[in-house]
Structures are given as structure tokens and as C-alpha cells.
Protein backbone atom coordinates (compact mmCIF):
# COMPACT_ATOMS: atom_id res chain seq x y z
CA UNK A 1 0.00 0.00 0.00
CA UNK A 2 1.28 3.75 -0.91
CA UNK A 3 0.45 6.89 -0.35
CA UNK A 4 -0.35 9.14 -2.87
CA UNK A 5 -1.47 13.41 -3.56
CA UNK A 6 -4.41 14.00 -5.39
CA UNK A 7 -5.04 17.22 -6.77
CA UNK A 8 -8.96 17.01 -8.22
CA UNK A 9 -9.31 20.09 -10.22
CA UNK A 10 -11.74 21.98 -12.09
CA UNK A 11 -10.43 21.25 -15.40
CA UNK A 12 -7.91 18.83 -14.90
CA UNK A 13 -6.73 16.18 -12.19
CA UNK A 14 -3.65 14.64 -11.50
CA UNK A 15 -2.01 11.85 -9.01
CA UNK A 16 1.57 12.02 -8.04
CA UNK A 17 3.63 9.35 -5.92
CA UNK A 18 7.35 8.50 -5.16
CA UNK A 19 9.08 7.10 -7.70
CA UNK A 20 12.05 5.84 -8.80
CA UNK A 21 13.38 9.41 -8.65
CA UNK A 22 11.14 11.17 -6.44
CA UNK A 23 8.15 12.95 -6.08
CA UNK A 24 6.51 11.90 -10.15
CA UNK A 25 2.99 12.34 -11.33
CA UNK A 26 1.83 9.06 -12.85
CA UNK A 27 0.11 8.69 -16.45
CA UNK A 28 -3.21 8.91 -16.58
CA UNK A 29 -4.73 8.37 -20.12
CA UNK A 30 -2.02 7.49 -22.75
CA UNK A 31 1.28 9.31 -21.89
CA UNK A 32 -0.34 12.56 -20.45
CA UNK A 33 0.18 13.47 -16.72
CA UNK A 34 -3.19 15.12 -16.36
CA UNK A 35 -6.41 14.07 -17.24
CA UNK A 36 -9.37 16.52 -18.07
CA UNK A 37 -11.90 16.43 -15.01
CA UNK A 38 -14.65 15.15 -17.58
CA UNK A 39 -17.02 11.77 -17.41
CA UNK A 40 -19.26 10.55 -20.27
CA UNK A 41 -21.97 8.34 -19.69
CA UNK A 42 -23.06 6.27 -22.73
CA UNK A 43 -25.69 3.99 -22.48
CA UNK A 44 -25.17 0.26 -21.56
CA UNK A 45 -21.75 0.83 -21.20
CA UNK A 46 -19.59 1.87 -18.80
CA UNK A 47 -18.54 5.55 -18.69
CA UNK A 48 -15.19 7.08 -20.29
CA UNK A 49 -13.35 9.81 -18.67
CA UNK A 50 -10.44 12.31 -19.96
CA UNK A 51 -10.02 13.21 -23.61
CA UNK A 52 -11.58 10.04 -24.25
CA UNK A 53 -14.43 11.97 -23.10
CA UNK A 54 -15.18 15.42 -24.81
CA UNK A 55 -14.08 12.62 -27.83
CA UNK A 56 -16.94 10.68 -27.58
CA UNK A 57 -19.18 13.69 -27.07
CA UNK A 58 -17.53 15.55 -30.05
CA UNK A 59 -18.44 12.36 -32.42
CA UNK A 60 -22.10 12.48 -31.41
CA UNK A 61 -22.21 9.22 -29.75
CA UNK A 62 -25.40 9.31 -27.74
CA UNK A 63 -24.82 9.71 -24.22
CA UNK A 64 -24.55 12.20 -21.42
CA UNK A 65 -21.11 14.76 -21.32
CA UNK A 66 -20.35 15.95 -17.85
CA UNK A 67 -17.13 18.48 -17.58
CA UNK A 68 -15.86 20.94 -14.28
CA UNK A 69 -17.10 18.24 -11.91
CA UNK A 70 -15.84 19.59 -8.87
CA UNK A 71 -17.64 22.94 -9.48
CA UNK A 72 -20.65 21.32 -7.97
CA UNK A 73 -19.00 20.68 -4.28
CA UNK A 74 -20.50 23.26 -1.85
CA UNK A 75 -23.48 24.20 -3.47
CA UNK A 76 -26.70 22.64 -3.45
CA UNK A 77 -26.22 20.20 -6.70
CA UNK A 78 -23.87 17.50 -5.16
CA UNK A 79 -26.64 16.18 -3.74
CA UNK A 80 -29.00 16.50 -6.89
CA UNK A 81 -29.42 14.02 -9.72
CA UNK A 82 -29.00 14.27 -13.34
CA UNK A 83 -30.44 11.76 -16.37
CA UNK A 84 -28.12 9.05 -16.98
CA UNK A 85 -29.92 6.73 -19.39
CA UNK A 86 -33.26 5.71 -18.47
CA UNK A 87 -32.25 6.13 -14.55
CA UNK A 88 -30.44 9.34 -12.45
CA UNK A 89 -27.17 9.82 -10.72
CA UNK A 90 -26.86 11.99 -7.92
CA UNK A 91 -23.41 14.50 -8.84
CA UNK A 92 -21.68 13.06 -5.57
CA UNK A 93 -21.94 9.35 -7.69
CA UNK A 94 -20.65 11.29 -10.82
CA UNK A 95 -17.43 12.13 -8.82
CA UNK A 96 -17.05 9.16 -7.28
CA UNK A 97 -17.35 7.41 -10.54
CA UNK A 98 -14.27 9.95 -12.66
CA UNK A 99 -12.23 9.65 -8.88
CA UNK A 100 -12.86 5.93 -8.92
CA UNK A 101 -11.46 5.37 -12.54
CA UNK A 102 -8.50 7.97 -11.98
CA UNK A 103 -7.08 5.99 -9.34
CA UNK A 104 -7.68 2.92 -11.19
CA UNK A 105 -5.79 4.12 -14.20
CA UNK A 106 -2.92 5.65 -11.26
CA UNK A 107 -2.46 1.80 -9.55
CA UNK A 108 -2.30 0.35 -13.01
CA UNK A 109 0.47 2.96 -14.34
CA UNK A 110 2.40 2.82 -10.97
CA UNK A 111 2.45 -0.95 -9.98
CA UNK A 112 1.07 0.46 -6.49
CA UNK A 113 -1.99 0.28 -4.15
CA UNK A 114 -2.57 3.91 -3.21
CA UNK A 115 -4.73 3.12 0.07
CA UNK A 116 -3.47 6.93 1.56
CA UNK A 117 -4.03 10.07 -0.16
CA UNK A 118 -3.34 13.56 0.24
CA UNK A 119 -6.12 15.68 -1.64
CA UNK A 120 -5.84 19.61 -2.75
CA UNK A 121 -8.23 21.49 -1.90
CA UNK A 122 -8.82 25.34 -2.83
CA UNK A 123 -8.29 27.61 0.11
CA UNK A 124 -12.59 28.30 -0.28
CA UNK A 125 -14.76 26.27 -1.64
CA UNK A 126 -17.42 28.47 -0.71
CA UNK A 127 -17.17 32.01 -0.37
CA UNK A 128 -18.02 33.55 3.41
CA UNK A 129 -19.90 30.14 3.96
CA UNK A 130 -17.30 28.69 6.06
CA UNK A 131 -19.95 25.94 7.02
CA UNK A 132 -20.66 25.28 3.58
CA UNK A 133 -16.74 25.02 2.79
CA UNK A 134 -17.12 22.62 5.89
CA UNK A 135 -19.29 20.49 4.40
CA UNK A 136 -17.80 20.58 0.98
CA UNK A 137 -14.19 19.19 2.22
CA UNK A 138 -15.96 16.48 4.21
CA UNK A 139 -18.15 15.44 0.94
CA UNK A 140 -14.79 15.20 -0.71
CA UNK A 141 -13.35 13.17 2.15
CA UNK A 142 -16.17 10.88 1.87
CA UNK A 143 -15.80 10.25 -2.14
CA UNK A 144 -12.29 9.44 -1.40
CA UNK A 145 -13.08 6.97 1.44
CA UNK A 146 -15.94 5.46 -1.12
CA UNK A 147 -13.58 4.75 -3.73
CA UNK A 148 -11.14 2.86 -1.45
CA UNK A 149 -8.77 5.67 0.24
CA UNK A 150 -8.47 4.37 3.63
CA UNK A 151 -6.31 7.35 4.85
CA UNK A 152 -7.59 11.01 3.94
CA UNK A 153 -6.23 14.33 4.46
CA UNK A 154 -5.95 17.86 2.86
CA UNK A 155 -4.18 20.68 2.23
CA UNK A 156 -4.61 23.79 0.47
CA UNK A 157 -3.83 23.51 -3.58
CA UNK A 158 -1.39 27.12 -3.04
CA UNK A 159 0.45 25.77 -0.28
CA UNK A 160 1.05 22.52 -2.46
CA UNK A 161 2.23 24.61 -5.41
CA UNK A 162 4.75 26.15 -2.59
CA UNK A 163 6.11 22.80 -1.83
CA UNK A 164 7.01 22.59 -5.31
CA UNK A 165 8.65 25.74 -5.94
CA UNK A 166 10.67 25.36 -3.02
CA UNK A 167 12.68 22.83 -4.56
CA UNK A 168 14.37 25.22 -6.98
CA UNK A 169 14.95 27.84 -4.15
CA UNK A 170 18.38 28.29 -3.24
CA UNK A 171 18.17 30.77 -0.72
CA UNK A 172 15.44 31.64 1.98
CA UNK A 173 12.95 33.86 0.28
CA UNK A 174 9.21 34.66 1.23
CA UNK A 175 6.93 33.97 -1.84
CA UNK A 176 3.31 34.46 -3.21
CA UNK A 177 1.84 31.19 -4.93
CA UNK A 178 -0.86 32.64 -7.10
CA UNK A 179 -2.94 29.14 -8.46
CA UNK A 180 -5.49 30.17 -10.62
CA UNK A 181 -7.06 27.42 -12.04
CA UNK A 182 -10.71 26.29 -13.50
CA UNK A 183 -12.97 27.26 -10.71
CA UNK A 184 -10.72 28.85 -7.98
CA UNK A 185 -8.41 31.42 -7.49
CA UNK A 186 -6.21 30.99 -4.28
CA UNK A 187 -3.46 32.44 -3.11
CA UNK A 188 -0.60 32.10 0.21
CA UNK A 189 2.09 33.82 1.37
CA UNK A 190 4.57 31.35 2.50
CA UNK A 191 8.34 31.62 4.20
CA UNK A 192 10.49 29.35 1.87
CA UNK A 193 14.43 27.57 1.86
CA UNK A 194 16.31 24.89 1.33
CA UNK A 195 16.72 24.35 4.81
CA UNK A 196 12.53 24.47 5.56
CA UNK A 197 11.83 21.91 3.08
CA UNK A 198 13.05 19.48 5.41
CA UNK A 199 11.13 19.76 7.96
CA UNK A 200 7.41 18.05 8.85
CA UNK A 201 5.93 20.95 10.32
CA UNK A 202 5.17 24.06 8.63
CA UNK A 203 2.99 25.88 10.08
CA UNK A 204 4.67 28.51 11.19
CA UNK A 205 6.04 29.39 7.59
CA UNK A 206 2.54 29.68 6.02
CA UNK A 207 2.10 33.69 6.81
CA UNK A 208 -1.04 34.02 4.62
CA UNK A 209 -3.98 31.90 3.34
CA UNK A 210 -6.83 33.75 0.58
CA UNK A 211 -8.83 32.79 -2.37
CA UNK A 212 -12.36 33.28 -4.30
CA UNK A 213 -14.30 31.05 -5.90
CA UNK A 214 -13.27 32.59 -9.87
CA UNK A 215 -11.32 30.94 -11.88
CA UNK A 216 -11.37 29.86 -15.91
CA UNK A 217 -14.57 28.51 -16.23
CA UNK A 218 -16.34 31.66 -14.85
CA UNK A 219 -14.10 33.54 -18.05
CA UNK A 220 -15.85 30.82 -20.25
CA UNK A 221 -19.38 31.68 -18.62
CA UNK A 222 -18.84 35.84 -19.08
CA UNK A 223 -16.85 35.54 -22.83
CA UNK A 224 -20.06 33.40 -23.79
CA UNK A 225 -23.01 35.20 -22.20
CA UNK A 226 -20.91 38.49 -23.65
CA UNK A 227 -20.24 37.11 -27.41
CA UNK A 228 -22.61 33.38 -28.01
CA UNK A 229 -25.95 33.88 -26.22
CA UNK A 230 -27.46 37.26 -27.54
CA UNK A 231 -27.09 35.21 -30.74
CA UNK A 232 -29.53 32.74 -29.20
CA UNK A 233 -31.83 35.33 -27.79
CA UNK A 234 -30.35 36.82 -24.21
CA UNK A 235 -31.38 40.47 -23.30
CA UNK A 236 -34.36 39.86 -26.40
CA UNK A 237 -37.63 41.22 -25.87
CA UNK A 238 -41.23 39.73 -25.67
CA UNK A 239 -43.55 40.96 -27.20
CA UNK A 240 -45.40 42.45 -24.01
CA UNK A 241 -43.69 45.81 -23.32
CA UNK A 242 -40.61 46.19 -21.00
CA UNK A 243 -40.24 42.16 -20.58
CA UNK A 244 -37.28 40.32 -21.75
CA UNK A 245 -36.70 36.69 -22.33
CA UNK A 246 -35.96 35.26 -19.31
CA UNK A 247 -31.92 34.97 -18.95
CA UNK A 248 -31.97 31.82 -16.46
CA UNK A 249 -31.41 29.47 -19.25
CA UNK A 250 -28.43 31.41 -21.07
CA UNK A 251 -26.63 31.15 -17.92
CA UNK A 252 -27.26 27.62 -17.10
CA UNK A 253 -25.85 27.16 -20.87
CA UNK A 254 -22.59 29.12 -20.64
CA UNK A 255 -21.96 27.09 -17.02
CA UNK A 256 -20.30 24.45 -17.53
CA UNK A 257 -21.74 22.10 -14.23
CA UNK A 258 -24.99 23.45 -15.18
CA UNK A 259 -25.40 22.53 -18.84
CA UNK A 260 -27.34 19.04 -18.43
CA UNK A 261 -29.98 20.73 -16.07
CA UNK A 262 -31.45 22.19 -19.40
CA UNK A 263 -32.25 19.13 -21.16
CA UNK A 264 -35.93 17.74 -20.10
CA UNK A 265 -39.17 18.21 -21.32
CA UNK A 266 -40.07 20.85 -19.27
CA UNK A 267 -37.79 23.18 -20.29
CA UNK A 268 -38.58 22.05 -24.02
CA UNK A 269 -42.13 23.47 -22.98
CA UNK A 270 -41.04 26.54 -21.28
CA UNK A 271 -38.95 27.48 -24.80
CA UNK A 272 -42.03 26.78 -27.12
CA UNK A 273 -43.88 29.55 -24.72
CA UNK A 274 -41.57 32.09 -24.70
CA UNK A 275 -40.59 31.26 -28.88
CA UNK A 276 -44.62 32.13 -28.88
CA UNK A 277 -44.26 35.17 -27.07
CA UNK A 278 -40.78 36.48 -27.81
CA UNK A 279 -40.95 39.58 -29.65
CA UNK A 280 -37.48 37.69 -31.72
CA UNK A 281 -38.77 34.02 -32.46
CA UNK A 282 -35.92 33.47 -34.62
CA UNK A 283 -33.40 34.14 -32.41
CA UNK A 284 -35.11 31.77 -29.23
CA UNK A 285 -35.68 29.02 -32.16
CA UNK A 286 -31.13 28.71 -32.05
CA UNK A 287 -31.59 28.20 -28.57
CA UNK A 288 -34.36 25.69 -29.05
CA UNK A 289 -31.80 23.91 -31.39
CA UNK A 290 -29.19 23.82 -28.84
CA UNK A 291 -30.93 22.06 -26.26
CA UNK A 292 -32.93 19.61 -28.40
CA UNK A 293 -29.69 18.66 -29.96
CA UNK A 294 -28.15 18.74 -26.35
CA UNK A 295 -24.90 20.28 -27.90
CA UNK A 296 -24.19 22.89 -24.93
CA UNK A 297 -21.40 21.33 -24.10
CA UNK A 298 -20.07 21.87 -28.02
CA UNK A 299 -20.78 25.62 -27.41
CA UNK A 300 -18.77 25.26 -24.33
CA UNK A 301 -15.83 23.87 -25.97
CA UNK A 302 -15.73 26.19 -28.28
CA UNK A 303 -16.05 29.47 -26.39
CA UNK A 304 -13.21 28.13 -24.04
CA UNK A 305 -11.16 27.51 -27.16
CA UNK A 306 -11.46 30.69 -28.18
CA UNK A 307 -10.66 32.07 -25.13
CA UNK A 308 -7.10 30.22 -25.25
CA UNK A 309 -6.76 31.51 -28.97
CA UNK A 310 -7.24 35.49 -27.98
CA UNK A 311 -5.18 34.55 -24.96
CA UNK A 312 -2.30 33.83 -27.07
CA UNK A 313 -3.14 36.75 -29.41
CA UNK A 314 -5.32 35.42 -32.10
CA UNK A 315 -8.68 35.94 -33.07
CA UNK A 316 -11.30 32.87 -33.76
CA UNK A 317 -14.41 32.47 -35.32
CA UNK A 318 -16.75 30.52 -33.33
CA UNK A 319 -18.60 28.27 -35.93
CA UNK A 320 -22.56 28.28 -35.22
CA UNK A 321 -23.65 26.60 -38.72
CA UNK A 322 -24.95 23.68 -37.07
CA UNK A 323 -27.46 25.59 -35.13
CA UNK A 324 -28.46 28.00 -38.30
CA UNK A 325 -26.63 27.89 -41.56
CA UNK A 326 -24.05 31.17 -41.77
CA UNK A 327 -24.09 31.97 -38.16
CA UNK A 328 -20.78 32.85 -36.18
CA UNK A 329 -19.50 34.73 -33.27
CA UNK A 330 -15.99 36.06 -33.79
CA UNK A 331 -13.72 36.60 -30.27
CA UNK A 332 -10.69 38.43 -30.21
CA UNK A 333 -8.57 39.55 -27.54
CA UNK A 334 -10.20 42.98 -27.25
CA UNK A 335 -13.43 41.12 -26.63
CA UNK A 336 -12.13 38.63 -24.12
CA UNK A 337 -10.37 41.67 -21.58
CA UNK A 338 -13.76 43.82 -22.52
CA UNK A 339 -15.48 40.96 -20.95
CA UNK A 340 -13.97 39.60 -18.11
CA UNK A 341 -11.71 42.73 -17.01
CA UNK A 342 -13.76 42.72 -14.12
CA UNK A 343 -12.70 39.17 -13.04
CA UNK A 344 -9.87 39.74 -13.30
CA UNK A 345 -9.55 42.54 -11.02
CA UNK A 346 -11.30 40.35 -8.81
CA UNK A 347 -8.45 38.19 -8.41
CA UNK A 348 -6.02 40.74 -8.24
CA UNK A 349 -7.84 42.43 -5.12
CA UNK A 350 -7.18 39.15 -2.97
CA UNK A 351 -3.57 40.01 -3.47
CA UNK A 352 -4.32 43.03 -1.11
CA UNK A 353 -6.24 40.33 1.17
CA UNK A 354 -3.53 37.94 1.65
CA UNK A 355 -0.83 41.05 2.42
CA UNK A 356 -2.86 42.58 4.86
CA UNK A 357 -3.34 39.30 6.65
CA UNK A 358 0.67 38.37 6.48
CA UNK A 359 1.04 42.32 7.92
CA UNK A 360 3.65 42.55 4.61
CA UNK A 361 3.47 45.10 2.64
CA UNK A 362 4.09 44.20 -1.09
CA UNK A 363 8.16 45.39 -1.15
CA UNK A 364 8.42 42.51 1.22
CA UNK A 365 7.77 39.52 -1.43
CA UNK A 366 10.79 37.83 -2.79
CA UNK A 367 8.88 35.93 -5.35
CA UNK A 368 5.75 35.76 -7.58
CA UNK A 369 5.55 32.00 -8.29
CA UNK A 370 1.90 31.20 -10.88
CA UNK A 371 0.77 27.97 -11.38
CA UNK A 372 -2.64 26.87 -13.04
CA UNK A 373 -3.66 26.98 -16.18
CA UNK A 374 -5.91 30.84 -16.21
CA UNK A 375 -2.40 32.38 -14.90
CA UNK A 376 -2.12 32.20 -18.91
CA UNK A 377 -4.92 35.04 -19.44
CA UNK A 378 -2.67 38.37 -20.03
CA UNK A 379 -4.83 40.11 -18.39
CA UNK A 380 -4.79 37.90 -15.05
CA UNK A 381 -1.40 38.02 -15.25
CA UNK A 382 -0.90 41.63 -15.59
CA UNK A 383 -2.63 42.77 -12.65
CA UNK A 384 -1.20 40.33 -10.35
CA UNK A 385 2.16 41.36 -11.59
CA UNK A 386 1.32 45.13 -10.92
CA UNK A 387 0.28 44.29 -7.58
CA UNK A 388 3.84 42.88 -6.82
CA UNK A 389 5.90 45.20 -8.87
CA UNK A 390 9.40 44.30 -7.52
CA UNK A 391 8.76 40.37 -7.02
CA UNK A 392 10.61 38.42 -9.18
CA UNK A 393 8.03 36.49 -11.66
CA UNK A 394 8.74 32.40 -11.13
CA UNK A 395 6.24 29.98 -13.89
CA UNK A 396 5.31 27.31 -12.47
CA UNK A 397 4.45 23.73 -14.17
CA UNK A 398 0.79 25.22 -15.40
CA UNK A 399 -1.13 21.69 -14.70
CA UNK A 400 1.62 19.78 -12.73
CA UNK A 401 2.91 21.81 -9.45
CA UNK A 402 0.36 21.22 -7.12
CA UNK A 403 -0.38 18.05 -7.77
CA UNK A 404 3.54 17.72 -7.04
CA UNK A 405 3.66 19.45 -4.13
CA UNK A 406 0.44 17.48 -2.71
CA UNK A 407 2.66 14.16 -3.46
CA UNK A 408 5.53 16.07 -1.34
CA UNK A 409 3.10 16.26 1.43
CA UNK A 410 1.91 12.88 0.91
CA UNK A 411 5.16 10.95 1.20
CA UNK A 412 6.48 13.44 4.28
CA UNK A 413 2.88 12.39 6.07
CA UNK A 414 3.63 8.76 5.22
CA UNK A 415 6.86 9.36 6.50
């Protein structure tokens, strides 16, 4: 039996253990190191995870997609179910299933029984619900004893990243981890040196611990309700004065965890009534098309491609001919900072936060060390760099530090 660190994430997941050489994530689907955090259930046989995945969905096999699994922990739909087939699943199960087979695939790739695991969690689940952050952590533990973890424990996904940067540092140094991944943005303040790394207990090095609950799937949600879903009929009028369509289905569309709530009859019903009474039929008949076709998730994919295209520079032509012949949305990276500039001053704004609670003012930080994939986003980047002008700027492994640093705790708990 081994133990092993877990980090569960929005987007992606990853397992680490000790290895031949150390600290090593393990493969997880082909050669890759991480593994997309999606599940898709086809009927009668059992459900594919990873790229494997969005693959399946992508083909049109019939079946149910479900993507940014752990978005659902701390609010009111783990306990919910959701259409698998001709039966339900409550979103706990659905976890419990893609955890299940990731530690599977993890055993397999590392000749090892993992029955101890370390498992990242964000600094907030919740925010200012510290009971419902509570009760999210102790759902999680409860998946992981489910699946065959005998030993659980946690520790905060920035603190992990810290553990891994502190292997390159050659001198003591205090540093702010910045992780800004799929559906959290958390941050510490943490004393680091070669000589620290060795010890079990940390505690006292760990001067600062802040997050909030945005990270790249809320840029998906804002680029698409900003760009995709006026084109299907958001902010459209009905026909009775000073009424618009109602927006609660545009949202649940451009969310990823909240896609597959859309697709059952009675929402069917609820769109023929307002397609009636909208003032812009034409334009609630392309929404209408999306969910009968159940293809939010393809909208999904492609807004948050686009969103990686205008991160890098480019501009991309989001191709809607499958829901009416000749219809686009174009996204460039003027319309991506026009959209989610305000999300991104978010984040930066907990930088503040986790200062004033070290009682550091921002000359004081050695190092700016960024890990997780939405550190990518210019924009993100730029205001957390102007927030800590004279920090050096350290990149971190974008899908791989935490998960190393959670194996580093792992094997020094085993220890």
C-alpha cells in the first residue's frame, strides 16, 4: 500500500507518488500526466473519462457529457441528480465514478496500491460560507473513502504549489503562490528555503492563506453570455412591453456544471412559450436547437477555445452553422479583456487580502511563483504582476505543481 497526492481540479486532475526518482505524477490516459476532469456516460456501457471523453461527445455518440465536476461541491447540486440513461445519478456518484477510474488508471500505471491520499483542496470552496466550505471538504473526504482511500487528508492547492517551488529555491525567500485554475483562485504567502523543506511541520512558515471562488470557467461563462448567447436570444424582448426573455437558461448554458440541467421536457415546454411570445422568435428558435440537440457542451468547448486563442493573441471564429446555416460569433482579444476585465480585477484584489493578513506590505515579497492553467490570461497576469511590482516572476508547471507538491506532502505524512 502507498500513499499518494491527489489534486482534483476543475479542469484537470492529476495523481503524483514516489518514484524511482522522487516525487513523479503518474500517467493517466495514454502518456499525459493530467487528465481533463470530464465523465461521459453512454448507455449500456460503462462511462469514459479524460479526452476520451469530450471525444466521444464531439463524435455524437449518444450519451450524457459531464465536464468541471468539482464545481458542484459546496453548493446545493452534489446532492442533486441528473439523467443518466433511463435512470439518475446523484453529482456526488458522478465524482465518485471519474475519482474511482482515476485511481484505477494511477495503480495500473504505478504498480502500487494507493490506500493513503493527500487531496488539494482550494483555500474556499465556498465564499463567506465557512460551514458550507465545511461540508464541501468532508463530501470530498467521503468520495475518497468510497472509492477505497483508507487514509484522507488535505491541504490547500497554493500551499502545495509552494512545496514545489521550493525545490528550486536556493536561498530563503518569502513567496506568493498565485494558483489560478478552472474554478478557484487561491493564493498564500509562505516563508520558503532549502533548509525548511526538510522539515514536517510548517505551520509557522505559512504567513497568509486567501482565495475566491473565480477561476477559468467563470471567463468561459462571461466571454459566452458576452459574445454566443445574444445570438440565441439573451437580453431579447417579448412581445409584451418592457419584458425580456428570461436569462436563467443562457446562464445555465454558458456554465459548464450546469449545462445538463437544461435538457428535459419541461424546459422544451417553457422554450415553445416564450418562442410564442418572444418579440425575436428566430433568435429563441437557435436556442431551441441547442438544447434539443443537447450540444451545450459543443458551445462550451468552443467558447473556451477561443478564449485560449485570444489569450495567445489570435482571433477565432466561433462556428454556429450547425445551429443556423451562416451563423458565427468572432472573439478576439479585445473582446475577451472587454469581458472579463472585471474578473480579473477580482483576483487581483485578494492580493491586497492575503498582504494585509501576512502584515507585509508588497516590497516585502521575494517571489511571484503562478501555477494553473488561467495564470495564462494576459490580463490575469498583468494585474497580479502590478500588484507585486518588484517580485521576481517564477512559472510554475501550469497543470503539474500542485499536484507535485500534494505528493511532497503525501510521502512526508507517510513518513
Amino acid at each position: 500500500m502507498a500513499a499518494c497526492g491527489l489534486d482534483f481540479g476543475t479542469s484537470n486532475t492529476t495523481l503524483g507518488h514516489l518514484g524511482a526518482a522522487g516525487p513523479q505524477l503518474v500517467p493517466l490516459e495514454d502518456r499525459h500526466v493530467t487528465i481533463p476532469s470530464a465523465i461521459f456516460f453512454e448507455p449500456n456501457r460503462e462511462p469514459v473519462i479524460g479526452r476520451a471523453a469530450t471525444d466521444a461527445y464531439v463524435q455524437g455518440i449518444p450519451g450524457r457529457m459531464m465536464r468541471s465536476l468539482k464545481s458542484v461541491l459546496g453548493s446545493g447540486l452534489i446532492e442533486e441528480t441528473t439523467p443518466v440513461g433511463r435512470g439518475r445519478i446523484r453529482f456526488r456518484d458522478v465524482i465518485g465514478r471519474y475519482l474511482a477510474a482515476v485511481k484505477a488508471r494511477a495503480e495500473d500505471a504505478a504498480g502500487a496500491s494507493f490506500d493513503t491520499v493527500v487531496h488539494g483542496r482550494p483555500v474556499h470552496f465556498v465564499d463567506g460560507d465557512a460551514a458550507g466550505d465545511r461540508r464541501a471538504e468532508e463530501t470530498l473526504r467521503a468520495i475518497a473513502e468510497g472509492i477505497g482511500f483508507r487514509h484522507v487528508s488535505f491541504q490547500y492547492e497554493p500551499i502545495a504549489a509552494a512545496l514545489d517551488h521550493e525545490r528550486s529555491v536556493t536561498r530563503e525567500e518569502i513567496a506568493l503562490i498565485a494558483d489560478i485554475g478552472g474554478g478557484t483562485s487561491d493564493f498564500s504567502i509562505v516563508r520558503l528555503s532549502p533548509e525548511r523543506h526538510a522539515r514536517a511541520e510548517r505551520a509557522d512558515d505559512i504567513l497568509a492563506n486567501d482565495g475566491v471562488r473565480i477561476g477559468g470557467t467563470d471567463f468561459d461563462r462571461v466571454l459566452s453570455l458576452g459574445t454566443v448567447m445574444p445570438l440565441l436570444g439573451l437580453g431579447s424582448p417579448m412581445r409584451r412591453p418592457e419584458l425580456s426573455v428570461p436569462n436563467a437558461y443562457f446562464h445555465d448554458l454558458a456554465t459548464w456544471s450546469s449545462i445538463n440541467r437544461l435538457y428535459n421536457a419541461r424546459t422544451l415546454r417553457e422554450i415553445a412559450e416564450i418562442f410564442r411570445d418572444g418579440a425575436r422568435p428566430e433568435l429563441i428558435a437557435r436556442l431551441r436547437t441547442v438544447i434539443e440537440l443537447e450540444r451545450g457542451h459543443s458551445l462550451a468547448i468552443a467558447v473556451e477555445g477561443a478564449k485560449i486563442a485570444a489569450s495567445d493573441g489570435g482571433a477565432s471564429e466561433i462556428d454556429l452553422g450547425w445551429v443556423e446555416p451562416g451563423l458565427s460569433a468572432a472573439i478576439d482579444r479585445a473582446a475577451l479583456v472587454a469581458h472579463t476585465a472585471m474578473l480579473a480585477a477580482r483576483i487581483s484584489e485578494r492580493v491586497g487580502r492575503c498582504l494585509a493578513q501576512a502584515g507585509l506590505r508588497a516590497e516585502a515579497i521575494d517571489a511571484l511563483f503562478l501555477t494553473g492553467g488561467s495564470t495564462g490570461l494576459p490580463h490575469v497576469r498583468a494585474g497580479l504582476t502590478a500588484c507585486l511590482p518588484g517580485a521576481r516572476v517564477v512559472a510554475g508547471d501550469t497543470f503539474g505543481s500542485v499536484g507535485i507538491g500534494l505528493t511532497i506532502e503525501a510521502i512526508r505524512r507517510a513518513a
